[in-house]
C-alpha atoms as a PDB file:
ATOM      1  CA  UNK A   1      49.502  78.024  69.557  1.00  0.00           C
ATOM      2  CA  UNK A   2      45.881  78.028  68.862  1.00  0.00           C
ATOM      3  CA  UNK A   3      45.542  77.118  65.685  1.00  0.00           C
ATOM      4  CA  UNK A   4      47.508  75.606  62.450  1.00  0.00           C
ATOM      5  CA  UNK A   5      46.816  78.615  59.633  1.00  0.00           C
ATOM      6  CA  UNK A   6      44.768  77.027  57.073  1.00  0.00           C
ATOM      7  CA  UNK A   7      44.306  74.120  58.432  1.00  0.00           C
ATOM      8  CA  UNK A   8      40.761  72.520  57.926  1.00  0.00           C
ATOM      9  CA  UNK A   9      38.861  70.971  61.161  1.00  0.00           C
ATOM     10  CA  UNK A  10      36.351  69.067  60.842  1.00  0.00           C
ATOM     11  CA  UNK A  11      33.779  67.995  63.425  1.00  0.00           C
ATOM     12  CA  UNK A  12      31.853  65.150  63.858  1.00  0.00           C
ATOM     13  CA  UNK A  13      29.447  64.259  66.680  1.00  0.00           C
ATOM     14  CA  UNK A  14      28.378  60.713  67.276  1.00  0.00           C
ATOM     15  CA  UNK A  15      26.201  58.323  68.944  1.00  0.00           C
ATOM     16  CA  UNK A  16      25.390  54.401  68.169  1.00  0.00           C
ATOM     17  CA  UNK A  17      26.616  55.687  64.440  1.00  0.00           C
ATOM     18  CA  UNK A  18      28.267  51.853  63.865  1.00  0.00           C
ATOM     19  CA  UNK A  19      26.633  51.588  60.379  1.00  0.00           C
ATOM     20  CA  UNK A  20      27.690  54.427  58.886  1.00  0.00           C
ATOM     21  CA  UNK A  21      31.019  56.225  60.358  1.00  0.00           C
ATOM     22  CA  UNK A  22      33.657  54.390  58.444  1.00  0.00           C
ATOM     23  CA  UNK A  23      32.083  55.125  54.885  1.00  0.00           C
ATOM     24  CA  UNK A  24      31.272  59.161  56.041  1.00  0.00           C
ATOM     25  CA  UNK A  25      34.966  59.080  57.140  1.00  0.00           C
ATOM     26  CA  UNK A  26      36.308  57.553  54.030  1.00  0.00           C
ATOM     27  CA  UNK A  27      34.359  59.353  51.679  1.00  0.00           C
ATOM     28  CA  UNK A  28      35.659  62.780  53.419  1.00  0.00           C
ATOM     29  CA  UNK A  29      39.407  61.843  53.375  1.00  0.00           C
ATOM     30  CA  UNK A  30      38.865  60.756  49.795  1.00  0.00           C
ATOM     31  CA  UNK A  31      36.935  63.631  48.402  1.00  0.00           C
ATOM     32  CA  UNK A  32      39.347  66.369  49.916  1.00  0.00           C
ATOM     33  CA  UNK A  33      42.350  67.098  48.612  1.00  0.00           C
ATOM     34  CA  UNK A  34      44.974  69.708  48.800  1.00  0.00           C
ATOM     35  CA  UNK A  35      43.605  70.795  52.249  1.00  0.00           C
ATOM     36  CA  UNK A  36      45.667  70.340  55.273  1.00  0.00           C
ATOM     37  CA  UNK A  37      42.805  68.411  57.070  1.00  0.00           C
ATOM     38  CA  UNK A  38      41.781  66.587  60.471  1.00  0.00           C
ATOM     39  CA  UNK A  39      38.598  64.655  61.413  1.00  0.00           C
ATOM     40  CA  UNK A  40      37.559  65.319  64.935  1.00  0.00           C
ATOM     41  CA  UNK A  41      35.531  62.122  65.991  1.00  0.00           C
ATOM     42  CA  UNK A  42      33.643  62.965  69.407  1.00  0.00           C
ATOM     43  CA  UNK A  43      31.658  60.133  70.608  1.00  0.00           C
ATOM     44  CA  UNK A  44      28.764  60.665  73.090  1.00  0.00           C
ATOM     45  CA  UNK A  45      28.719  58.069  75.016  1.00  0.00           C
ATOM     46  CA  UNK A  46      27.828  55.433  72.598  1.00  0.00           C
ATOM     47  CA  UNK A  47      26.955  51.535  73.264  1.00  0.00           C
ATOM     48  CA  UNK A  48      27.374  50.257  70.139  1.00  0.00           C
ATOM     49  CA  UNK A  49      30.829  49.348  67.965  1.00  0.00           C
ATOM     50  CA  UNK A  50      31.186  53.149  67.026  1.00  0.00           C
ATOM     51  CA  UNK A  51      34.309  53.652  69.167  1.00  0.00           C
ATOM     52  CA  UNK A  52      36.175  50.348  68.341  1.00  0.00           C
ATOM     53  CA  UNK A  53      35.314  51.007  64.874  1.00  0.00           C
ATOM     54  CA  UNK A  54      36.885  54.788  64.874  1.00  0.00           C
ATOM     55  CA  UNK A  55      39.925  53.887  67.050  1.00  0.00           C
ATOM     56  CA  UNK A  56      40.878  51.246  64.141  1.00  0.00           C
ATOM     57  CA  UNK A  57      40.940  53.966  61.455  1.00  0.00           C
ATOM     58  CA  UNK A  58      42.514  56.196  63.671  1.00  0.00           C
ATOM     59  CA  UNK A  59      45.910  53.835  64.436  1.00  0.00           C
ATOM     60  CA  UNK A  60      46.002  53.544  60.288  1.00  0.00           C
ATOM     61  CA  UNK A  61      45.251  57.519  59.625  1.00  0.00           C
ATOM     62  CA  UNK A  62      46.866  60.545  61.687  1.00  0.00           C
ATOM     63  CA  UNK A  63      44.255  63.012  60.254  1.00  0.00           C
ATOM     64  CA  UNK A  64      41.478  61.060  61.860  1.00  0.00           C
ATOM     65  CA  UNK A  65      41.073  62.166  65.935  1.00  0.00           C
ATOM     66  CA  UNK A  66      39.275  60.470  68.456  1.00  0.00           C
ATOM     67  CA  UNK A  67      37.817  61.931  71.746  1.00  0.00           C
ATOM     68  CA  UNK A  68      34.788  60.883  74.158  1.00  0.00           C
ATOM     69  CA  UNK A  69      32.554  63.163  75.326  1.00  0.00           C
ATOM     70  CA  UNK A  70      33.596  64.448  78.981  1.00  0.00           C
ATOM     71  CA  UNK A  71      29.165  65.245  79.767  1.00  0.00           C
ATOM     72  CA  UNK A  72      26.460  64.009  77.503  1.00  0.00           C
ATOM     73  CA  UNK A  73      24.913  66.429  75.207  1.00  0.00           C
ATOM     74  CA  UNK A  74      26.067  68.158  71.929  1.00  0.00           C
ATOM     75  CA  UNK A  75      26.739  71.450  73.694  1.00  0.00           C
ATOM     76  CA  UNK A  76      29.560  69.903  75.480  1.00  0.00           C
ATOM     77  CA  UNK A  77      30.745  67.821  72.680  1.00  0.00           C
ATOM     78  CA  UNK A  78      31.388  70.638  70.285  1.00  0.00           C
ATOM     79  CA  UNK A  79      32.926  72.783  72.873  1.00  0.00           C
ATOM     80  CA  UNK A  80      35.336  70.049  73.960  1.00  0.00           C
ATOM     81  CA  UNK A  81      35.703  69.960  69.866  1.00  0.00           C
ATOM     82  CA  UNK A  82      36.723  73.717  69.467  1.00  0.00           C
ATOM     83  CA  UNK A  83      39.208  73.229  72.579  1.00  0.00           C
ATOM     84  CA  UNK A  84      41.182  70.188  70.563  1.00  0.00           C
ATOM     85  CA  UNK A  85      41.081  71.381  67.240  1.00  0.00           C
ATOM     86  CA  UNK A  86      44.108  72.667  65.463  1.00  0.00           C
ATOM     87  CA  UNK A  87      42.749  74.126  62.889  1.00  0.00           C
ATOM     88  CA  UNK A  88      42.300  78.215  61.572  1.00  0.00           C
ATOM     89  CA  UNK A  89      38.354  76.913  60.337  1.00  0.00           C
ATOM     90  CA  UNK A  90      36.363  74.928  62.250  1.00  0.00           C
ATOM     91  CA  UNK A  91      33.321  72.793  60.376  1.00  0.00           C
ATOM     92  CA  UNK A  92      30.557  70.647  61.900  1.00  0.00           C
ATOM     93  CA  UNK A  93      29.131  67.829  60.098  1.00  0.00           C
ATOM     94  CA  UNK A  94      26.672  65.446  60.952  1.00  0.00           C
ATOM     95  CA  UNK A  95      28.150  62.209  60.885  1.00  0.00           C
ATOM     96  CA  UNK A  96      25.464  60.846  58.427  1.00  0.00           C
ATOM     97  CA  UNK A  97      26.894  63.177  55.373  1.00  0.00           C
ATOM     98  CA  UNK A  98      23.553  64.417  55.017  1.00  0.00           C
ATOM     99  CA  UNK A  99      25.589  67.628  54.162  1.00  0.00           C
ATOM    100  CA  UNK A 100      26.844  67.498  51.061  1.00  0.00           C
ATOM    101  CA  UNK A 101      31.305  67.261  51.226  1.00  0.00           C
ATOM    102  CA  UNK A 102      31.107  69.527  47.761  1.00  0.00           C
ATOM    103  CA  UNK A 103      29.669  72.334  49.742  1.00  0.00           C
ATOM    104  CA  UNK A 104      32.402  71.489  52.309  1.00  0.00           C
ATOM    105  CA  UNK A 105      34.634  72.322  49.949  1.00  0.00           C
ATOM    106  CA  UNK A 106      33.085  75.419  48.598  1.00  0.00           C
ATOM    107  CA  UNK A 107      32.753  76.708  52.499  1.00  0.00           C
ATOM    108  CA  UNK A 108      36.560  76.208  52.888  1.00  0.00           C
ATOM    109  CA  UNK A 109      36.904  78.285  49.916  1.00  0.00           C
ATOM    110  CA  UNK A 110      35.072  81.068  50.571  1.00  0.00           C
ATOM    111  CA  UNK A 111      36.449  81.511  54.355  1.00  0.00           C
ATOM    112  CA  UNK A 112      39.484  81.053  53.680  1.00  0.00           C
ATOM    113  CA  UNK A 113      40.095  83.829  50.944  1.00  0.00           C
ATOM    114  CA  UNK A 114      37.789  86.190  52.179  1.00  0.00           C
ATOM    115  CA  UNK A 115      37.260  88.618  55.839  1.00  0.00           C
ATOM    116  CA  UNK A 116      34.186  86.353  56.923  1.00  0.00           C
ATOM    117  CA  UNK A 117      34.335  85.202  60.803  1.00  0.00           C
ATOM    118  CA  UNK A 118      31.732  82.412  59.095  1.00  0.00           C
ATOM    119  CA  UNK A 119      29.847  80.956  56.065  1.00  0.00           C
ATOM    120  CA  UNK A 120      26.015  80.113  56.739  1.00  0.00           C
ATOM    121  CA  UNK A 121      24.704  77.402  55.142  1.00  0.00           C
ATOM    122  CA  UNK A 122      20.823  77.930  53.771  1.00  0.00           C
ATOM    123  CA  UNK A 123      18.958  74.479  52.642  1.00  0.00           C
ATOM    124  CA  UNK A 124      16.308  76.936  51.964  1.00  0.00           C
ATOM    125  CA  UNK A 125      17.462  79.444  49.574  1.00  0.00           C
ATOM    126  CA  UNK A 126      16.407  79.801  45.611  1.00  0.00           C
ATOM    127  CA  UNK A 127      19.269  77.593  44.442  1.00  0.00           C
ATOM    128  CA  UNK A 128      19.352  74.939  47.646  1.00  0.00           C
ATOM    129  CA  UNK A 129      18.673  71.617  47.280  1.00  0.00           C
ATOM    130  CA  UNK A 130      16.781  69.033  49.656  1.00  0.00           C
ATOM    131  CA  UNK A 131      15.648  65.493  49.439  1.00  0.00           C
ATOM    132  CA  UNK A 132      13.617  63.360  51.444  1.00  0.00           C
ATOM    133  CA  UNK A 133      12.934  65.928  54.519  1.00  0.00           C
ATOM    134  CA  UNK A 134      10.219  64.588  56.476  1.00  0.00           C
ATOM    135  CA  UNK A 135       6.843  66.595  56.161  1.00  0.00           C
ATOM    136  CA  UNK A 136       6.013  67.459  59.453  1.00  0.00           C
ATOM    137  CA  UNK A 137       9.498  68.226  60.840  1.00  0.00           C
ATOM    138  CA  UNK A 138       9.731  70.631  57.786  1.00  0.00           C
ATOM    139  CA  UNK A 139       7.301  72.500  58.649  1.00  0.00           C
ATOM    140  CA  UNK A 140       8.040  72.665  62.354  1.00  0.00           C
ATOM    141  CA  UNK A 141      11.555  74.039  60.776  1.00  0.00           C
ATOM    142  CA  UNK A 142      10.238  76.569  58.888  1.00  0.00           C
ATOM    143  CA  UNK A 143       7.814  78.065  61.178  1.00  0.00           C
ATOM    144  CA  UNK A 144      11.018  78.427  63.993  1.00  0.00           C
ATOM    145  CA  UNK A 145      13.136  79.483  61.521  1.00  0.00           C
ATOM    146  CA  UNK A 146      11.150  82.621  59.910  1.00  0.00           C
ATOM    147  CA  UNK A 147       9.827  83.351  63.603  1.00  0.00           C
ATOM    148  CA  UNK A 148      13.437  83.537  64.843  1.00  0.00           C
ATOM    149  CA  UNK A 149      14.427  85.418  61.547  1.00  0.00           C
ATOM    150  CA  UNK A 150      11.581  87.684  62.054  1.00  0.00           C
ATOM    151  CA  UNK A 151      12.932  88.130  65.812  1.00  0.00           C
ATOM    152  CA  UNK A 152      16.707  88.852  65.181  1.00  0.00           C
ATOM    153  CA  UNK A 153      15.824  91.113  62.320  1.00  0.00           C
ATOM    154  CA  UNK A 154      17.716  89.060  60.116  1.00  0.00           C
ATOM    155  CA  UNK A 155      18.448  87.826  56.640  1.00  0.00           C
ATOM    156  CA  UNK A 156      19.042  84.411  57.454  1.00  0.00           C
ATOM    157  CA  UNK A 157      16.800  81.356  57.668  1.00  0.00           C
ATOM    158  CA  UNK A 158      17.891  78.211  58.297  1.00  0.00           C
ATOM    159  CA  UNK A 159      19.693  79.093  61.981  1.00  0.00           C
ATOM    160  CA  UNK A 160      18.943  75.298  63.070  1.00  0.00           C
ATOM    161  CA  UNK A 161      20.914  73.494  60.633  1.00  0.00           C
ATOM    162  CA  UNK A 162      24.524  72.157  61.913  1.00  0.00           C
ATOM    163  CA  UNK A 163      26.760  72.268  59.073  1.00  0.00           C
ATOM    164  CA  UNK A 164      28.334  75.844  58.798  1.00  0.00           C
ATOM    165  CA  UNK A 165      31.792  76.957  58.847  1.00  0.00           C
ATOM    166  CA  UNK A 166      33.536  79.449  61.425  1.00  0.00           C
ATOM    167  CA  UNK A 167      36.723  80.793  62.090  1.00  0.00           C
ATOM    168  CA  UNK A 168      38.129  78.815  65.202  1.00  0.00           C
ATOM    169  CA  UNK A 169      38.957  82.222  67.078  1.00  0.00           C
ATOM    170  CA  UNK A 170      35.050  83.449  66.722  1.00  0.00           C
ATOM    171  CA  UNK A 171      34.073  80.061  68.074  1.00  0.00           C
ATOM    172  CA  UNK A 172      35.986  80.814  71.317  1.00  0.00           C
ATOM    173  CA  UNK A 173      34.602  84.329  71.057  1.00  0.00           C
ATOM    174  CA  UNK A 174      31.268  83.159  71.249  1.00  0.00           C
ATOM    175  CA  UNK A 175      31.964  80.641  74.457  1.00  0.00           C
ATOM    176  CA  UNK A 176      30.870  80.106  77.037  1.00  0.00           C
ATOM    177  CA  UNK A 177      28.240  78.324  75.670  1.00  0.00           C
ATOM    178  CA  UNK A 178      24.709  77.939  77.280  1.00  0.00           C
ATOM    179  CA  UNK A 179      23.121  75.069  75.189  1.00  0.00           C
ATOM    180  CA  UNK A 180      22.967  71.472  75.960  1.00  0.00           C
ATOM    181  CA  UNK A 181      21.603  69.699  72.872  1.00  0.00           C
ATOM    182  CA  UNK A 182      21.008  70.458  69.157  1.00  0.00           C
ATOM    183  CA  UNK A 183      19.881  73.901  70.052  1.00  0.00           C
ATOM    184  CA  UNK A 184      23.698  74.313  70.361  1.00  0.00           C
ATOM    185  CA  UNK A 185      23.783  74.510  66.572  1.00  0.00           C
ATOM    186  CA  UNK A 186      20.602  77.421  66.976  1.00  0.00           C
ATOM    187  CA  UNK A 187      22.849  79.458  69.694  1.00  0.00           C
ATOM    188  CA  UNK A 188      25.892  79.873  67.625  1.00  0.00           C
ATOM    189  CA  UNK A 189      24.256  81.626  64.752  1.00  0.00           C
ATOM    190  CA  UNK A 190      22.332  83.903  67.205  1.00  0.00           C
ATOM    191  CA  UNK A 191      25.832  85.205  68.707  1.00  0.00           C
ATOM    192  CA  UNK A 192      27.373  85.437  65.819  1.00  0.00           C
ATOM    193  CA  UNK A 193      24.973  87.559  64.425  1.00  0.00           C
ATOM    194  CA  UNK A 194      24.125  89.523  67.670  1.00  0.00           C
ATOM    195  CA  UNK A 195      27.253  90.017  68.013  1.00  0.00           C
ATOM    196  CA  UNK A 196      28.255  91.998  64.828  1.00  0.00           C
ATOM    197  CA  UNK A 197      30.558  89.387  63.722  1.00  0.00           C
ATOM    198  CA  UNK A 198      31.363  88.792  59.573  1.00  0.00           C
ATOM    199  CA  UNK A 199      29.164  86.600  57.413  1.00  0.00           C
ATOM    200  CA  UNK A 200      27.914  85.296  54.184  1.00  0.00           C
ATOM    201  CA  UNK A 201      24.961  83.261  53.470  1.00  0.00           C
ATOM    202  CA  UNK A 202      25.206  80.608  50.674  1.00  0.00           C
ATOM    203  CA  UNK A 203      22.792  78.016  49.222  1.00  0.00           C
ATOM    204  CA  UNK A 204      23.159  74.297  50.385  1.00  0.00           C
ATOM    205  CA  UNK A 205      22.359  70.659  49.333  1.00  0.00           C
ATOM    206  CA  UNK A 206      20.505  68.864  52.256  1.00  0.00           C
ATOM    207  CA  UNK A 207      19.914  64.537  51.795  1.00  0.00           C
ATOM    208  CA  UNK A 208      17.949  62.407  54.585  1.00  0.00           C
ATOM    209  CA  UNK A 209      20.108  59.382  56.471  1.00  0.00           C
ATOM    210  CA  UNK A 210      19.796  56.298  54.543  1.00  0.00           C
ATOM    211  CA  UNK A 211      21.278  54.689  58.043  1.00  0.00           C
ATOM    212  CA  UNK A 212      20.523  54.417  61.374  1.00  0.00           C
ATOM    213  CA  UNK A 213      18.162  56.656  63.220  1.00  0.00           C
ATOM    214  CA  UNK A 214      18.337  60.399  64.000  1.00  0.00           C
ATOM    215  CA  UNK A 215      19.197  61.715  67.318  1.00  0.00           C
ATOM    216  CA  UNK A 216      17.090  64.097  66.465  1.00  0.00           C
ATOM    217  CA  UNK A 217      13.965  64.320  68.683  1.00  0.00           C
ATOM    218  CA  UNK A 218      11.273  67.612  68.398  1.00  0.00           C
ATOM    219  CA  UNK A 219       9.004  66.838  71.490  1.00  0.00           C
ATOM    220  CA  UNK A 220      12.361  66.241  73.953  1.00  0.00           C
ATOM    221  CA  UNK A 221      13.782  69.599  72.506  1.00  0.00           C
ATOM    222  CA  UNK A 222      10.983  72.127  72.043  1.00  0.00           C
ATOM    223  CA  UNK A 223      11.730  73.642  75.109  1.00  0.00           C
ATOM    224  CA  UNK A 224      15.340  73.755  74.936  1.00  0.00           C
ATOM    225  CA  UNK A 225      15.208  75.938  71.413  1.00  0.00           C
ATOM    226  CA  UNK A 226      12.946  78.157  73.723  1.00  0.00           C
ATOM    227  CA  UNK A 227      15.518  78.757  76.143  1.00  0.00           C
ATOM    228  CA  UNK A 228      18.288  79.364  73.722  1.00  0.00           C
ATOM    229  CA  UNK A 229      16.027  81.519  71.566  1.00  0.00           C
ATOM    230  CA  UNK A 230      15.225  83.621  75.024  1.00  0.00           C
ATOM    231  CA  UNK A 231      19.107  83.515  76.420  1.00  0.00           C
ATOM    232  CA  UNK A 232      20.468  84.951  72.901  1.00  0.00           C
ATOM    233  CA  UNK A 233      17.649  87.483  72.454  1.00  0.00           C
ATOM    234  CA  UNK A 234      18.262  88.675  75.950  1.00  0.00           C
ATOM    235  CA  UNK A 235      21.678  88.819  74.996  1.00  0.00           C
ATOM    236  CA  UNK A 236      20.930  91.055  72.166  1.00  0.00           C
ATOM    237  CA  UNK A 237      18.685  93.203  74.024  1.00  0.00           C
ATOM    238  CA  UNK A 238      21.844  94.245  76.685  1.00  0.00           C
ATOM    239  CA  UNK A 239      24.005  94.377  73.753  1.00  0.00           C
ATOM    240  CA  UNK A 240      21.889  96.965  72.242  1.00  0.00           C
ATOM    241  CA  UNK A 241      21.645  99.235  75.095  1.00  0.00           C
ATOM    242  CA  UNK A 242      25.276  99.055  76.017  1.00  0.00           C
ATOM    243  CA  UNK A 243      26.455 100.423  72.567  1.00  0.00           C
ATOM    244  CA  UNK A 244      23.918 103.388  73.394  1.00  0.00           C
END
């Protein structure tokens, strides 16, 4: 059995996250209801009280799942998070809730009463909302994203952000997966949409960490985006000419 039908998976990548985990955890078991639910907890090799701290909650909860990363990097971690899910839908979240759980909620919704393989987040559509996004990496973000739009011939924009929704079976679809890093979360989109796969683009709400730092570092990743952007186009290049 792959999958429990309906069932909600949600997963969360972290790293020296200490400060924050319990209350993100918390606030998602509390806000959810009426959704047959787990929390997939990957650590990535933290140093800090993160996995004590997550272990704890998950002897008092069964819905909350702990694993360790088997190789450093986010590409790993959410593949080793597709392969112990349970569930039909498949979520990332950062583990900061800088992702609003409302439009959790609304993703669930919509992919689970509806033909779509996934639901796209935007933070950049007409009736998105963001707060406190730091200048320059907003930019940076928006000149990627409309090049890579521009590229793929597409009519989404916000391909780098995390937090989207997919059917677990189009996850494995789109494996094996060629990104190490955050431009994991740039290479699924690109498949998905390469690859002719269902989707529907919906407005987000976007909020800066008020806790500990962001993994998140632009000069160490610059050139991994490149190679993902170059993989996946190269992708949809022989994908092209075979259906010809």
């Amino acid at each position: 059995i792959l999958y429990s039908r309906s069932m909600l998976s949600i997963i969360i990548p972290v790293k020296n996250e200490e400060e924050l985990i319990k209350n993100s955890i918390d606030q998602l078991l509390n806000e959810i209801e009426n959704t047959e639910l787990e929390i997939i907890i990957i650590d990535d090799f933290s140093n800090d009280r993160t996995k004590n701290i997550v272990e704890e909650m998950c002897e008092k909860n069964g819905k909350i799942k702990f694993f360790k990363n088997k190789h450093e990097g986010l590409g790993p971690l959410i593949d080793l998070g597709i392969e112990k899910s349970k569930g039909e839908y498949i979520c990332i979240m950062m583990s900061d809730l800088s992702d609003d759980i409302q439009d959790l909620k609304n993703y669930y919704k919509q992919i689970s009463n509806s033909d779509f393989d996934a639901i796209l987040g935007s933070r950049f559509m007409r009736d998105s909302n963001i707060f406190d996004y730091p200048v320059v990496k907003l930019i940076l973000n928006r000149i990627f994203n409309y090049f890579v739009k521009i590229l793929f011939l597409s009519n989404y924009n916000d391909f780098t952000n995390a937090f989207k929704i997919y059917k677990k079976s189009t996850l494995i679809n789109l494996r094996p997966f060629v990104s190490e890093s955050f431009n994991i979360f740039l290479e699924l989109p690109l498949k998905l949409i390469s690859r002719g796969y269902k989707y529907k683009v919906i407005p987000i709400k976007w909020t800066n960490r008020k806790k500990g730092k962001s993994k998140f570092k632009i000069k160490e990743l610059g050139a991994k985006y490149i190679f993902t952007l170059i993989y996946c186009l190269s992708e949809k290049i022989l994908l092209k000419k075979q259906i010809k």
